[in-house]
N, C-alpha and C. Protein backbone atom coordinates (compact mmCIF):
# COMPACT_ATOMS: atom_id res chain seq x y z
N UNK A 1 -8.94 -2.61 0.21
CA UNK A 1 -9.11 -1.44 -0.66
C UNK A 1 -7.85 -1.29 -1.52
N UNK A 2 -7.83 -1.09 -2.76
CA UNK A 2 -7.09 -0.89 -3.72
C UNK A 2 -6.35 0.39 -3.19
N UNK A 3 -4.62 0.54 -3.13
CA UNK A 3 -4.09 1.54 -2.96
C UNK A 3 -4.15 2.90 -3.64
N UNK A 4 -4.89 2.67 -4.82
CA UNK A 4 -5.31 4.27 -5.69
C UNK A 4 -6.66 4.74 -5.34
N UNK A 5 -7.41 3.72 -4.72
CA UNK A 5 -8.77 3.90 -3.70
C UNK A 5 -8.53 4.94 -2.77
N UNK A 6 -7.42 3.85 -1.97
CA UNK A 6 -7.38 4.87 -0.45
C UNK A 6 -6.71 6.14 -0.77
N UNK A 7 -6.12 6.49 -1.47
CA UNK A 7 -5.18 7.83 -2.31
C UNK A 7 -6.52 8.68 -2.53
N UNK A 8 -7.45 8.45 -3.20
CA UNK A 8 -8.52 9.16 -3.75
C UNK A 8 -9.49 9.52 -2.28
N UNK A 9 -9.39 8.23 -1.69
CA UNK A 9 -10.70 8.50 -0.38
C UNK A 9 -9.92 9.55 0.65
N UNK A 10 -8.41 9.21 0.67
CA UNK A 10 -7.98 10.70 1.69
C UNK A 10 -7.75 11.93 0.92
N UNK A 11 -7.61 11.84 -0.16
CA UNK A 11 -7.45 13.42 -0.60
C UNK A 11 -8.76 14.24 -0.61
N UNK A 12 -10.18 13.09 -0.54
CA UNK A 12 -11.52 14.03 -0.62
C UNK A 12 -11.89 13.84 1.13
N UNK A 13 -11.51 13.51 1.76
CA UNK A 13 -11.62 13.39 3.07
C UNK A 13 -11.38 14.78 3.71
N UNK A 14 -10.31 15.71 3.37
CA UNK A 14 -9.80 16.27 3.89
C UNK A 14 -9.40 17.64 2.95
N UNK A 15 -9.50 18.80 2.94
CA UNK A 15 -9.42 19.67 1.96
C UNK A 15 -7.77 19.70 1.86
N UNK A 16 -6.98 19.87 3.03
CA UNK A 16 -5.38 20.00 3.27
C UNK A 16 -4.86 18.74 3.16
N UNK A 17 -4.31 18.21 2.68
CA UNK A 17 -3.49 16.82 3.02
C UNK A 17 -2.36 16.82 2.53
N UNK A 18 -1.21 16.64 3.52
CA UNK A 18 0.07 16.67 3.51
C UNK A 18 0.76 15.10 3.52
N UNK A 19 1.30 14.37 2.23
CA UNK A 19 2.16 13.31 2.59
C UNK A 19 2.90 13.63 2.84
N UNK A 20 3.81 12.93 4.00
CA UNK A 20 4.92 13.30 4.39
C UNK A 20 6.15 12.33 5.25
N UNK A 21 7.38 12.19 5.40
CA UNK A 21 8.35 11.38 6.25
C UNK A 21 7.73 11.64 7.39
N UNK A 22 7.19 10.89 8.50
CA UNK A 22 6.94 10.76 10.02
C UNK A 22 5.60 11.98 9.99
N UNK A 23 5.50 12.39 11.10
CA UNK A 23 4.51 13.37 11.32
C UNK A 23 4.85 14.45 12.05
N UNK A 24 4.30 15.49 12.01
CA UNK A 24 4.31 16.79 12.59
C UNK A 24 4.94 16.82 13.63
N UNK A 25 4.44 15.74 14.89
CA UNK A 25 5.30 16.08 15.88
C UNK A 25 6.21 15.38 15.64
N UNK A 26 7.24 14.43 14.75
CA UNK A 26 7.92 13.92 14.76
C UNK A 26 8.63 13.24 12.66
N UNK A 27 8.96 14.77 12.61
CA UNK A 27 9.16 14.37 11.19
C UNK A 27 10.20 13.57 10.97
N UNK A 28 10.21 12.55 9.95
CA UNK A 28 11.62 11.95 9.62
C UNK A 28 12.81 12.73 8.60
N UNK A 29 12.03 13.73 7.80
CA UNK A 29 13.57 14.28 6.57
C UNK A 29 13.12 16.19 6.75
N UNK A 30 14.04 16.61 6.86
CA UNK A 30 13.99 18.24 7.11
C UNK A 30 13.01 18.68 6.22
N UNK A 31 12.98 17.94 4.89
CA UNK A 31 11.94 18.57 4.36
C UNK A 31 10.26 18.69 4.59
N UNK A 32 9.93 17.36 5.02
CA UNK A 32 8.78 17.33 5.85
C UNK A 32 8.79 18.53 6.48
N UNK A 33 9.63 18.39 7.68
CA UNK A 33 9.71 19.21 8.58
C UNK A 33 9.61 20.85 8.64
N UNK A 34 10.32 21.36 7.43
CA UNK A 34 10.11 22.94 6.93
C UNK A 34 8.79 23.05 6.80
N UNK A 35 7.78 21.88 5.42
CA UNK A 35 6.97 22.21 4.69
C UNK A 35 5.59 21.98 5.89
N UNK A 36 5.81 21.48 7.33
CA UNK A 36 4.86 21.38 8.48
C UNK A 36 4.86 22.61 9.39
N UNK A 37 5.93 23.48 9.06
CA UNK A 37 6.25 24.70 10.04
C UNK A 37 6.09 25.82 9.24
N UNK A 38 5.99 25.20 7.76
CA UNK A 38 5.34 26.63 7.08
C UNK A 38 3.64 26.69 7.01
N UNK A 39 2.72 25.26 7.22
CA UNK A 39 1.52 24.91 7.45
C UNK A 39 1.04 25.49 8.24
N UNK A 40 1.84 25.22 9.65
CA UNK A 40 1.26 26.07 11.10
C UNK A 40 1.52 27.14 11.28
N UNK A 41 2.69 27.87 10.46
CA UNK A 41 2.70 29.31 10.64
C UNK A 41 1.77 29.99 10.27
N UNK A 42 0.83 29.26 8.74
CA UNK A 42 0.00 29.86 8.21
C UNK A 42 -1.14 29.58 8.91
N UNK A 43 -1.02 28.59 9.81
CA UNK A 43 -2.63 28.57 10.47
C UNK A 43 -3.11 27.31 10.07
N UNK A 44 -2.47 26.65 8.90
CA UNK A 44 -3.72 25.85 8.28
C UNK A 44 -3.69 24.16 9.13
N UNK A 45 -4.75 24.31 9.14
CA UNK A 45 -5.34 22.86 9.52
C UNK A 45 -5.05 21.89 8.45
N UNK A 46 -4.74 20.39 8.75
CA UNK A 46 -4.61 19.87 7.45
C UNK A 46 -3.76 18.49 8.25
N UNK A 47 -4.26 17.48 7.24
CA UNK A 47 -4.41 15.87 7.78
C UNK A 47 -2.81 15.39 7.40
N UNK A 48 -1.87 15.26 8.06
CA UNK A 48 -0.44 14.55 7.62
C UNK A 48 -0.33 13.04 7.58
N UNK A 49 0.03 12.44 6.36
CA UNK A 49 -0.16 11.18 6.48
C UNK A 49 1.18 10.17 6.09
N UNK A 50 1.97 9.51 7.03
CA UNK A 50 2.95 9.18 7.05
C UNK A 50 3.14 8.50 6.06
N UNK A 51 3.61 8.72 4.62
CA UNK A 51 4.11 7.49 3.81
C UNK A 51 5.53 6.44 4.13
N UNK A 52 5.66 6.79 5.07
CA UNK A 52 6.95 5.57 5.66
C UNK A 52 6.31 4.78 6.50
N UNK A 53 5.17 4.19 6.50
CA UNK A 53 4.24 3.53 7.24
C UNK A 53 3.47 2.73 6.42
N UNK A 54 3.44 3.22 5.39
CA UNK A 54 3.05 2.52 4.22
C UNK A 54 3.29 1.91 3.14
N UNK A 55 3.97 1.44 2.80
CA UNK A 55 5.13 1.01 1.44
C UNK A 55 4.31 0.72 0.29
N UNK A 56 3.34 0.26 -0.22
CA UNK A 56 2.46 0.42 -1.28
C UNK A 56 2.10 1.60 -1.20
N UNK A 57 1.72 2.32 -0.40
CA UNK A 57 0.93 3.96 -0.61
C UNK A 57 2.43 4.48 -1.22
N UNK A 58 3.39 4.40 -0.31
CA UNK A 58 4.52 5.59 -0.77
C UNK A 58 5.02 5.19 -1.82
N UNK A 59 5.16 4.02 -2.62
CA UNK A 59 5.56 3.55 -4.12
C UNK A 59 4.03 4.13 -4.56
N UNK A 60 3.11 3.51 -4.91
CA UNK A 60 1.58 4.07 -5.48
C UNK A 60 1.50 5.26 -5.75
N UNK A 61 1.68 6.28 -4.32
CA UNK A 61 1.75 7.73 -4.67
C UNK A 61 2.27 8.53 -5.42
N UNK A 62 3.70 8.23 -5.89
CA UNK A 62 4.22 8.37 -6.97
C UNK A 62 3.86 8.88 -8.36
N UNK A 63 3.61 7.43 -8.12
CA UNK A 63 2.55 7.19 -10.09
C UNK A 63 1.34 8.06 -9.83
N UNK A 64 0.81 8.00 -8.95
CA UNK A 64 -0.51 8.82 -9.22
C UNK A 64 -0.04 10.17 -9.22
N UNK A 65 0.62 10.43 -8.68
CA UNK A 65 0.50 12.00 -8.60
C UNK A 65 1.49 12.46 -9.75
N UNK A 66 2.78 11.58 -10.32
CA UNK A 66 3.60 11.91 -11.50
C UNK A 66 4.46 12.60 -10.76
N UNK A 67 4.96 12.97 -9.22
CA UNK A 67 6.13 13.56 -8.64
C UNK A 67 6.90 12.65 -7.85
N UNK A 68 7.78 12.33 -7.82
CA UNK A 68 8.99 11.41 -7.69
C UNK A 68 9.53 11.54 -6.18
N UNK A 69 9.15 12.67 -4.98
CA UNK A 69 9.53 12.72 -4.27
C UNK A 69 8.50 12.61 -3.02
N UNK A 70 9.12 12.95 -1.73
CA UNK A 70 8.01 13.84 -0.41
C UNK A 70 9.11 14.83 0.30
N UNK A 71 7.75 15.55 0.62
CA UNK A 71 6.46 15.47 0.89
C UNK A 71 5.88 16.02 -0.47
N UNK A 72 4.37 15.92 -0.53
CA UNK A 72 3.42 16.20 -0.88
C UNK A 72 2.10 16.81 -0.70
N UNK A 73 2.03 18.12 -1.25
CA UNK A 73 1.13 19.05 -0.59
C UNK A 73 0.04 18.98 -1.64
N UNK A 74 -1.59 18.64 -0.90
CA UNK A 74 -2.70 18.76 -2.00
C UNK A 74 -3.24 19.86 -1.26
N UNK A 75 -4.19 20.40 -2.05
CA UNK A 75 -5.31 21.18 -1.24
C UNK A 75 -6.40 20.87 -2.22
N UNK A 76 -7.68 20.48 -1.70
CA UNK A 76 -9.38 20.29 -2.52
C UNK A 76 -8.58 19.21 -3.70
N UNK A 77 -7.99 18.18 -2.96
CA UNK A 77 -7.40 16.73 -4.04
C UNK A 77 -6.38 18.11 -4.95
N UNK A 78 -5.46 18.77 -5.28
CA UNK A 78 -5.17 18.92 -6.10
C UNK A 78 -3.37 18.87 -5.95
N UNK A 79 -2.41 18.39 -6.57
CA UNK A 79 -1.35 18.45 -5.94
C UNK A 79 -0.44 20.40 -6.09
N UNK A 80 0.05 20.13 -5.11
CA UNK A 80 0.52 21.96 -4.80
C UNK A 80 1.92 21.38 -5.44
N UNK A 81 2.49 20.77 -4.51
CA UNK A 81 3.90 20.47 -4.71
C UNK A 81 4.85 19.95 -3.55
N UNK A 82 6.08 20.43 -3.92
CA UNK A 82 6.73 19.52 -2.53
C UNK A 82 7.74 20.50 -1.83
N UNK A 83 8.40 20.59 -1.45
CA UNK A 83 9.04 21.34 -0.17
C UNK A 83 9.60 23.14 -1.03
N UNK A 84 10.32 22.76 -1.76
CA UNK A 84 10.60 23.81 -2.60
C UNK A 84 9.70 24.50 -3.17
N UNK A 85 8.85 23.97 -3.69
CA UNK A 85 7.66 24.53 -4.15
C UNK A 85 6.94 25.13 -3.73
N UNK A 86 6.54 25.03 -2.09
CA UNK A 86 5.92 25.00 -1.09
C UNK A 86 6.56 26.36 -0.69
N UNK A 87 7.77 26.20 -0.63
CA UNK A 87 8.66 27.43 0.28
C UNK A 87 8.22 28.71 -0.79
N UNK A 88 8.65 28.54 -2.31
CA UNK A 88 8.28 29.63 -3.26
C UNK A 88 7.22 30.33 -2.97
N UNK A 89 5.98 29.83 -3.24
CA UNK A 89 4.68 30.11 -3.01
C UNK A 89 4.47 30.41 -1.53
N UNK A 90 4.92 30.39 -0.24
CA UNK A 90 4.78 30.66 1.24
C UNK A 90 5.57 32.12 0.86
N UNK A 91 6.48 32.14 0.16
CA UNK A 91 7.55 33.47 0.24
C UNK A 91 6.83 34.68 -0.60
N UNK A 92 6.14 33.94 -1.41
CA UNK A 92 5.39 35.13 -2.50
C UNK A 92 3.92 35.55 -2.17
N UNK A 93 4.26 34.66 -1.17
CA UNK A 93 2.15 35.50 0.00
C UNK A 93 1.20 34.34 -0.84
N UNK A 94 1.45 33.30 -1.94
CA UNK A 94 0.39 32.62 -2.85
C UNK A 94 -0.49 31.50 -1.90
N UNK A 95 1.01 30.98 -0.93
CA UNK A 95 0.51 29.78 -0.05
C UNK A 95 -0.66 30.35 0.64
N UNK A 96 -0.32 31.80 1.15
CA UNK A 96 -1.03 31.94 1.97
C UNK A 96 -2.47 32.38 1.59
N UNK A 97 -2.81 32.79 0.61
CA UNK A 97 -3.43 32.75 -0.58
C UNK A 97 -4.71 32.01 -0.83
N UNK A 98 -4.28 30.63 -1.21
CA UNK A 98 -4.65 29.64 -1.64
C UNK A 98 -5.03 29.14 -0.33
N UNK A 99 -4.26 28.67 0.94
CA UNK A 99 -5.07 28.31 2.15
C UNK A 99 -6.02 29.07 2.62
N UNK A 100 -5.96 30.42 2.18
CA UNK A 100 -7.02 31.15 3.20
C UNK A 100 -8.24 31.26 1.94
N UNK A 101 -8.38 30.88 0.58
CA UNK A 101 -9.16 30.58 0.01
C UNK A 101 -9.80 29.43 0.16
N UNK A 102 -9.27 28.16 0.16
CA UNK A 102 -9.74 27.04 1.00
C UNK A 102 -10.83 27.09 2.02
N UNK A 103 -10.14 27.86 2.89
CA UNK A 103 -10.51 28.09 4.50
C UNK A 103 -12.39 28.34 3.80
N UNK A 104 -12.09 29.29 2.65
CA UNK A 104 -13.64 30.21 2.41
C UNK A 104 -14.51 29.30 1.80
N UNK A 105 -14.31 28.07 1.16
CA UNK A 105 -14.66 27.27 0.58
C UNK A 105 -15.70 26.00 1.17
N UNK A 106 -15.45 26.12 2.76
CA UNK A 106 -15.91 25.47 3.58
C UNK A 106 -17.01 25.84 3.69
């Protein structure tokens, strides 16, 4: 499968999808790590998918999405943003917002 395939087949797989350094129980860069403890604070369910496991996905992902870093937060395929971004919107009630709109969407 073409690496902009599998990019497209997990972001509709899953309404939440978090790229990220290591995984939840075991993040590799603090930032992962904040942007997984602001996820579960909010409740939300949502698929973490290690791009340090992947080296075509984590170069690939890049270009597709046009953001240069991780993690990477989508919700319904759309990109949210990345750790900072993440924290803004969790601090201004939006994250929480937007996940619990999700949630209704199901």
């Amino acid at each position: 499968m073409e690496t902009v395939e599998l990019i497209k087949q997990q972001l509709s797989s899953d309404p939440i999808v978090l790229y990220m350094k290591g995984t939840p129980e075991q993040p590799q860069c603090g930032f992962s790590a904040r942007v997984c403890q602001i996820l579960e604070g909010c409740g939300a369910e949502f698929k973490a998918i290690n791009i340090l496991a992947n080296s075509e996905l984590r170069e690939e992902l890049k270009i597709f999405s046009n953001w240069p870093t991780y993690p990477q937060l989508y919700i319904n395929g759309e990109l949210i943003g990345g750790c900072d971004i993440i924290m803004e919107l969790y601090q201004s009630g939006e994250l929480q917002t937007m996940l619990k709109n999700q949630s209704a969407a199901i």
